[in-house]
C-alpha atoms as a PDB file:
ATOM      1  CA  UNK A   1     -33.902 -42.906 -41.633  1.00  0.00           C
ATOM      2  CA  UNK A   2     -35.072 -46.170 -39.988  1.00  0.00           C
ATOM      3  CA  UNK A   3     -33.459 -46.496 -36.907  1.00  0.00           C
ATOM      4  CA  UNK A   4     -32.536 -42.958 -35.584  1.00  0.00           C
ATOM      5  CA  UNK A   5     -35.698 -41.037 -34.693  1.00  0.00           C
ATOM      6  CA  UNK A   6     -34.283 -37.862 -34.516  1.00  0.00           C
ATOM      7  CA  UNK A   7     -32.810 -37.884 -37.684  1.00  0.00           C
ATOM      8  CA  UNK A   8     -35.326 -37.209 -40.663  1.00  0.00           C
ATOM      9  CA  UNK A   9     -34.138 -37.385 -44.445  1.00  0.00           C
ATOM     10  CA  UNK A  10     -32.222 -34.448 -45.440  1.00  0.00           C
ATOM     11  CA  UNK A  11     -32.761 -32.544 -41.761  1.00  0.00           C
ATOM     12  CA  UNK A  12     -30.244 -31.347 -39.476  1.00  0.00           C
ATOM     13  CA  UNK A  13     -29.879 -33.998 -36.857  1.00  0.00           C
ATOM     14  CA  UNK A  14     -31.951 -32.868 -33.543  1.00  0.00           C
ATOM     15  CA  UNK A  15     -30.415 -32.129 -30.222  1.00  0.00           C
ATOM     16  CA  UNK A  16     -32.010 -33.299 -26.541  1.00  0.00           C
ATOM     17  CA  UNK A  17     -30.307 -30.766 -25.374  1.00  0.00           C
ATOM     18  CA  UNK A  18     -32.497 -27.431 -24.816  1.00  0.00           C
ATOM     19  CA  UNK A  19     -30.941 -24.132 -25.976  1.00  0.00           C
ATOM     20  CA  UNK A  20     -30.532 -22.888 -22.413  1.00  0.00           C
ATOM     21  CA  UNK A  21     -28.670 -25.755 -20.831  1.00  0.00           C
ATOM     22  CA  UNK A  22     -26.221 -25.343 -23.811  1.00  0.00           C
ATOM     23  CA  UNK A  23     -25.469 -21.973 -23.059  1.00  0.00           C
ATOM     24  CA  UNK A  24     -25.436 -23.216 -19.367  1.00  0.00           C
ATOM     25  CA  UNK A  25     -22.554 -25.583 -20.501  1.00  0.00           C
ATOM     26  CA  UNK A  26     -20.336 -22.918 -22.240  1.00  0.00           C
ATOM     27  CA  UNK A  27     -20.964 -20.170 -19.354  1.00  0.00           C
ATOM     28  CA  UNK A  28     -19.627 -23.277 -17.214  1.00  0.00           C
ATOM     29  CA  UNK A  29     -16.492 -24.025 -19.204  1.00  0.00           C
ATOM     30  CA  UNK A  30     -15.774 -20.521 -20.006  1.00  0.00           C
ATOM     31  CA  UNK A  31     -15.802 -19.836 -15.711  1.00  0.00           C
ATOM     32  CA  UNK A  32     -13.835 -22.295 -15.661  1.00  0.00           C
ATOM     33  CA  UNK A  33     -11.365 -21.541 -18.157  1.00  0.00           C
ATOM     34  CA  UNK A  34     -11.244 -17.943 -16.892  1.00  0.00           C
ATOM     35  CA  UNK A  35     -10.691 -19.326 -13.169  1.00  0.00           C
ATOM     36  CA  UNK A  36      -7.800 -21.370 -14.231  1.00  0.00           C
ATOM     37  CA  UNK A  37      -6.318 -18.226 -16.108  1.00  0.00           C
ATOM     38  CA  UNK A  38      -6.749 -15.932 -13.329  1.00  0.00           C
ATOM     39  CA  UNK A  39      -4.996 -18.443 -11.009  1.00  0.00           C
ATOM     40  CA  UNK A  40      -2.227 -18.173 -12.881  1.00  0.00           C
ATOM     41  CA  UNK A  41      -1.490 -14.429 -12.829  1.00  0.00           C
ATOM     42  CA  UNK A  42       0.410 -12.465 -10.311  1.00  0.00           C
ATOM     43  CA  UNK A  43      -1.294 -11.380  -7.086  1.00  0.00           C
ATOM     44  CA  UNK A  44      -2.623  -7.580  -7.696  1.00  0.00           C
ATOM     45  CA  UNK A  45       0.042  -4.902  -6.445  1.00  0.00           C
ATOM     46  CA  UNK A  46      -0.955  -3.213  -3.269  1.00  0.00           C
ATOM     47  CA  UNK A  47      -3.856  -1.100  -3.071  1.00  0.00           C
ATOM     48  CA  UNK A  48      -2.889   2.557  -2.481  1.00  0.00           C
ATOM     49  CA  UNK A  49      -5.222   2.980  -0.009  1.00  0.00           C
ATOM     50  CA  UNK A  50      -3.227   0.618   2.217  1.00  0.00           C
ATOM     51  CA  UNK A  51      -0.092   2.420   1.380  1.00  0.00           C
ATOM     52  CA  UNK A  52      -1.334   5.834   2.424  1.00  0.00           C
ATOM     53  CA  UNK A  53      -2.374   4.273   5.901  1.00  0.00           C
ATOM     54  CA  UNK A  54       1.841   4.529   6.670  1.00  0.00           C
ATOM     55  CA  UNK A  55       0.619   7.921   7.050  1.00  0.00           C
ATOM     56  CA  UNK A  56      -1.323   7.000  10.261  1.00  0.00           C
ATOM     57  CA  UNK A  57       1.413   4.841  11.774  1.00  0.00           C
ATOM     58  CA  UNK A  58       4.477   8.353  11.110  1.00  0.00           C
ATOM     59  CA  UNK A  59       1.215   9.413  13.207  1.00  0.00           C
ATOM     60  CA  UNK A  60       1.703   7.360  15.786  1.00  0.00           C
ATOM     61  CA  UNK A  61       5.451   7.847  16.099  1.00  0.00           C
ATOM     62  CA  UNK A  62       5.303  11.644  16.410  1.00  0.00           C
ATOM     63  CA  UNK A  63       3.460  11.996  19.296  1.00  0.00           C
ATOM     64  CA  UNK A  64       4.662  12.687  22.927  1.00  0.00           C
ATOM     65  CA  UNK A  65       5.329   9.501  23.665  1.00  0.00           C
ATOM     66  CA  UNK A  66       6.390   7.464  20.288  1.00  0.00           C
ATOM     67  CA  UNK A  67       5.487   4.306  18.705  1.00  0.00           C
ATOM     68  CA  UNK A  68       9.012   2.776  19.035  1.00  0.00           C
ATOM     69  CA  UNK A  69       7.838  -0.449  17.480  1.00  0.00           C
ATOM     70  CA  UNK A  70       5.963   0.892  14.987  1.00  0.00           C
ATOM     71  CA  UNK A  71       9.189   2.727  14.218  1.00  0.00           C
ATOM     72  CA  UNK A  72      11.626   0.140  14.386  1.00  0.00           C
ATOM     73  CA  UNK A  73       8.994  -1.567  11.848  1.00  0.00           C
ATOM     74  CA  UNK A  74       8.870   1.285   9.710  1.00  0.00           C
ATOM     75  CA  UNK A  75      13.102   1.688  10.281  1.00  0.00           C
ATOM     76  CA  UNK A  76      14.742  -1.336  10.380  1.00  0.00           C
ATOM     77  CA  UNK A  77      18.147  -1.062  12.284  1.00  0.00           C
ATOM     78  CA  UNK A  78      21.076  -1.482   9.758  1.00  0.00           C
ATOM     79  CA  UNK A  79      18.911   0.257   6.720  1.00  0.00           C
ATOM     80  CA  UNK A  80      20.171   4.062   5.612  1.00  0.00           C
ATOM     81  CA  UNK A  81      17.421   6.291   5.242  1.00  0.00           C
ATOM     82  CA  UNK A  82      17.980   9.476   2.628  1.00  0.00           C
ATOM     83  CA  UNK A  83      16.540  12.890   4.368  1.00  0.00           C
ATOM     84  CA  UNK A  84      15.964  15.609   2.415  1.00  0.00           C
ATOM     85  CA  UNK A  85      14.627  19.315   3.766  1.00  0.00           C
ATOM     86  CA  UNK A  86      15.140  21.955   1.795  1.00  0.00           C
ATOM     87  CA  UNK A  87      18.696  21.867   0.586  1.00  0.00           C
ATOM     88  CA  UNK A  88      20.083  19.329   3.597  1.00  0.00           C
ATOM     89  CA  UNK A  89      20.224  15.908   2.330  1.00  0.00           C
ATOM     90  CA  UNK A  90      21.375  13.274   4.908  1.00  0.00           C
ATOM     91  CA  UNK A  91      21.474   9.573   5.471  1.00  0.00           C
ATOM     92  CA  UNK A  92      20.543   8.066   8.712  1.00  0.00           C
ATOM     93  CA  UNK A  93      20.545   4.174   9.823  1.00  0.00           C
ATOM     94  CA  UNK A  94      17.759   2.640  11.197  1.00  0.00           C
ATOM     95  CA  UNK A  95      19.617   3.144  14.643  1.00  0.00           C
ATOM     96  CA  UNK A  96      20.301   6.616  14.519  1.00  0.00           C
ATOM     97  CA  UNK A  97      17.326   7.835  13.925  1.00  0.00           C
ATOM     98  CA  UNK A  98      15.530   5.322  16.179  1.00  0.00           C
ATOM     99  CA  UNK A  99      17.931   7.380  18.509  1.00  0.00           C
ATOM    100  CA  UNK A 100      17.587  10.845  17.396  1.00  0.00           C
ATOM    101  CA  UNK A 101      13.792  10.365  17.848  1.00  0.00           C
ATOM    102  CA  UNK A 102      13.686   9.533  21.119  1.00  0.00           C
ATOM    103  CA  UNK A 103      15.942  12.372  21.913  1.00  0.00           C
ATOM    104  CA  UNK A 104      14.084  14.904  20.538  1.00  0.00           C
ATOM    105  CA  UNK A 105      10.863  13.980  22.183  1.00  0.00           C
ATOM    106  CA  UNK A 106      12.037  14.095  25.922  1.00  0.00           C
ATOM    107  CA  UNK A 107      11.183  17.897  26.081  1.00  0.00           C
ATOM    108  CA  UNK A 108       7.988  16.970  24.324  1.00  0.00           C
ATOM    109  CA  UNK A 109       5.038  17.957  26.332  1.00  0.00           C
ATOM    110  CA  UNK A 110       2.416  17.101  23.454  1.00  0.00           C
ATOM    111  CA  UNK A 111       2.344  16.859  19.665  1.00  0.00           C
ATOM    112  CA  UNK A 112      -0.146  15.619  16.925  1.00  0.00           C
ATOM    113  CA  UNK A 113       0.283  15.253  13.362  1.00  0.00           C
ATOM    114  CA  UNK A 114      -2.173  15.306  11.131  1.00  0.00           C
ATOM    115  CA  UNK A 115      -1.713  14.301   7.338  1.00  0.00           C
ATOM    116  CA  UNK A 116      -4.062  14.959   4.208  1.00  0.00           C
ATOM    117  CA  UNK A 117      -4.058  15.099   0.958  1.00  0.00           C
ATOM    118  CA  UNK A 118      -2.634  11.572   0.566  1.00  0.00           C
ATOM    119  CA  UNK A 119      -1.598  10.703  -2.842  1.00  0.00           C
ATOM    120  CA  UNK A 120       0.067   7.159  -3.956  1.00  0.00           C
ATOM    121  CA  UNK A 121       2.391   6.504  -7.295  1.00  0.00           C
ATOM    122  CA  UNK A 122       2.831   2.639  -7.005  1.00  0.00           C
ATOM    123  CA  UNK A 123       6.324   2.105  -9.301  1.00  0.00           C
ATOM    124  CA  UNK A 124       6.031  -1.435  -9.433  1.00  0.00           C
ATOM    125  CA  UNK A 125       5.283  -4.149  -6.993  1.00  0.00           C
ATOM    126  CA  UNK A 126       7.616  -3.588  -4.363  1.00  0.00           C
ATOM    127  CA  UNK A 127       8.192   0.432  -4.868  1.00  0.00           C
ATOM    128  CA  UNK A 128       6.103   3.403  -4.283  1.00  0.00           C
ATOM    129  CA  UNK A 129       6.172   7.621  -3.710  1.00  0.00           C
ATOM    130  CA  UNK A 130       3.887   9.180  -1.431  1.00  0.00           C
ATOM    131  CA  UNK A 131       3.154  12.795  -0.723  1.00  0.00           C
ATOM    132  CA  UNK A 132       0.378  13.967   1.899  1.00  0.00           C
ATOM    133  CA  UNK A 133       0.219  17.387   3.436  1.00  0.00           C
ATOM    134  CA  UNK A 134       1.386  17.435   6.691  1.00  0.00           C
ATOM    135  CA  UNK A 135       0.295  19.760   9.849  1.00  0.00           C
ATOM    136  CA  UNK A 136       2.317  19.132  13.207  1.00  0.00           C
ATOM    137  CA  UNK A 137       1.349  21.286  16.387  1.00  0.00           C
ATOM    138  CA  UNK A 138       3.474  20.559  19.777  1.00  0.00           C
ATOM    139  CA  UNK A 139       4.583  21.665  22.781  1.00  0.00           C
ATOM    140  CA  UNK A 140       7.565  20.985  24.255  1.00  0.00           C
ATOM    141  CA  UNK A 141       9.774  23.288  27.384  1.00  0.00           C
ATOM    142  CA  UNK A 142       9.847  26.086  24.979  1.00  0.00           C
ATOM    143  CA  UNK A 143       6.474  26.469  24.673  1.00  0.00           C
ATOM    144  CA  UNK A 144       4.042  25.874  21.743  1.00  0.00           C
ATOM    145  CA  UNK A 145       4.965  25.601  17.731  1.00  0.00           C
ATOM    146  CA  UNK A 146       3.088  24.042  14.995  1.00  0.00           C
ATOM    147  CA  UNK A 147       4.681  23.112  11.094  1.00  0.00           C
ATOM    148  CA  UNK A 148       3.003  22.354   7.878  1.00  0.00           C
ATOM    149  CA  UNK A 149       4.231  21.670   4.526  1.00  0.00           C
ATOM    150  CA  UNK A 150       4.158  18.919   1.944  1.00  0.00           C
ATOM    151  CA  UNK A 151       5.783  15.351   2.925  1.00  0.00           C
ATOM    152  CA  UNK A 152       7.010  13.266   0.044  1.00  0.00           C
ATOM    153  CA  UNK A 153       7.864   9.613   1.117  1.00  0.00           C
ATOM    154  CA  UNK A 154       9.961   6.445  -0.921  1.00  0.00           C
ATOM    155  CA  UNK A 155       8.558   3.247   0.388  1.00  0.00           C
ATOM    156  CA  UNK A 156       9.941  -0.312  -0.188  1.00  0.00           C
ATOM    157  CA  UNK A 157       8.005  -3.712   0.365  1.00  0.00           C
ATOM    158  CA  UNK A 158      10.159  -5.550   2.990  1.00  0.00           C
ATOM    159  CA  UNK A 159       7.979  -9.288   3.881  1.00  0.00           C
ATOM    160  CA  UNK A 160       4.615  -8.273   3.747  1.00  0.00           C
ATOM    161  CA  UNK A 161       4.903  -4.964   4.809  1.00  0.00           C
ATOM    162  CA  UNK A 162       6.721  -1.892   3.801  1.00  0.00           C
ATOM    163  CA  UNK A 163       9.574   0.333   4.689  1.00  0.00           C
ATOM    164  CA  UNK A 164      10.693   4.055   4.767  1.00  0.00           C
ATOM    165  CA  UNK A 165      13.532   4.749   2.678  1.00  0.00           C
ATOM    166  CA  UNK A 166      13.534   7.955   1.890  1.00  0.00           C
ATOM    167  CA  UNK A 167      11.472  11.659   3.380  1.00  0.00           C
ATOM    168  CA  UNK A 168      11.638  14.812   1.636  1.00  0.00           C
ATOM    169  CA  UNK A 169       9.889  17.940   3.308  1.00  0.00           C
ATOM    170  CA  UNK A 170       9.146  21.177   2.387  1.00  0.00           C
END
């Protein structure tokens, strides 16, 4: 045809464009597409890994001297917390454990805890179970003891962190 070089009688009509810039194009538009679709999509739920770290902070409350913000945090005042050991099952505020800690360490001379095993269920967003195994060694005005056995423990997302709502021991 007169008039459009790149058009010959009967031939496909030619393309400037090299083969590699096309592909360029749709790896561009499909990014994009995919960005724009990922925006869109809930945030991811919590890693586990970050969850078992709650370990490390009941760490830092049973010690000789507690973490009484961390367990305020952990504890908020006015919430009931479900304890189960064995075949006791009791429900605490926020408040009354913050004061039966507190209590129970004044005789403390030292204590560590030590967790392991840490395993994470996520429910959903806001819920999870963990279980670690737990070793505790102290020693308080009676002298030295040490406990280990398997803690199981029912979280809840409160803001952007989480809270204790439940322990079961063995």
């Amino acid at each position: 045809m007169i008039g459009h070089p790149e058009r010959s009688e009967g031939a496909e009509p030619r393309r400037f464009a090299s083969p590699s810039l096309r592909s360029g194009r749709r790896l561009s538009v499909t990014l994009g597409l995919l960005t724009t679709l990922l925006a869109c999509q809930k945030p991811p739920a919590p890693e586990a890994t970050t969850l078992a770290t709650l370990f490390d902070s009941l760490s830092a409350i049973h010690r000789d001297h507690p973490d009484t913000g961390l367990l305020r945090r952990l504890h908020p005042a006015g919430d009931t917390i479900l304890f189960v050991e064995g075949a006791v099952v009791e429900a605490l505020t926020g408040d009354s454990l913050f004061r039966r800690v507190l209590a129970l360490h004044v005789p403390v001379r030292t204590m560590k805890q030590e967790f392991s095993a840490r395993t994470v269920q996520l429910l959903d967003e806001a819920n999870a179970v963990l279980t670690a195994s737990e070793r505790v060694e102290w020693t308080d005005t009676a002298g030295p003891h040490q406990y280990s056995g398997l803690l199981t423990l029912v979280v809840s997302r409160r803001g952007p962190g989480w809270v204790i709502r439940a322990y079961r021991g063995t």
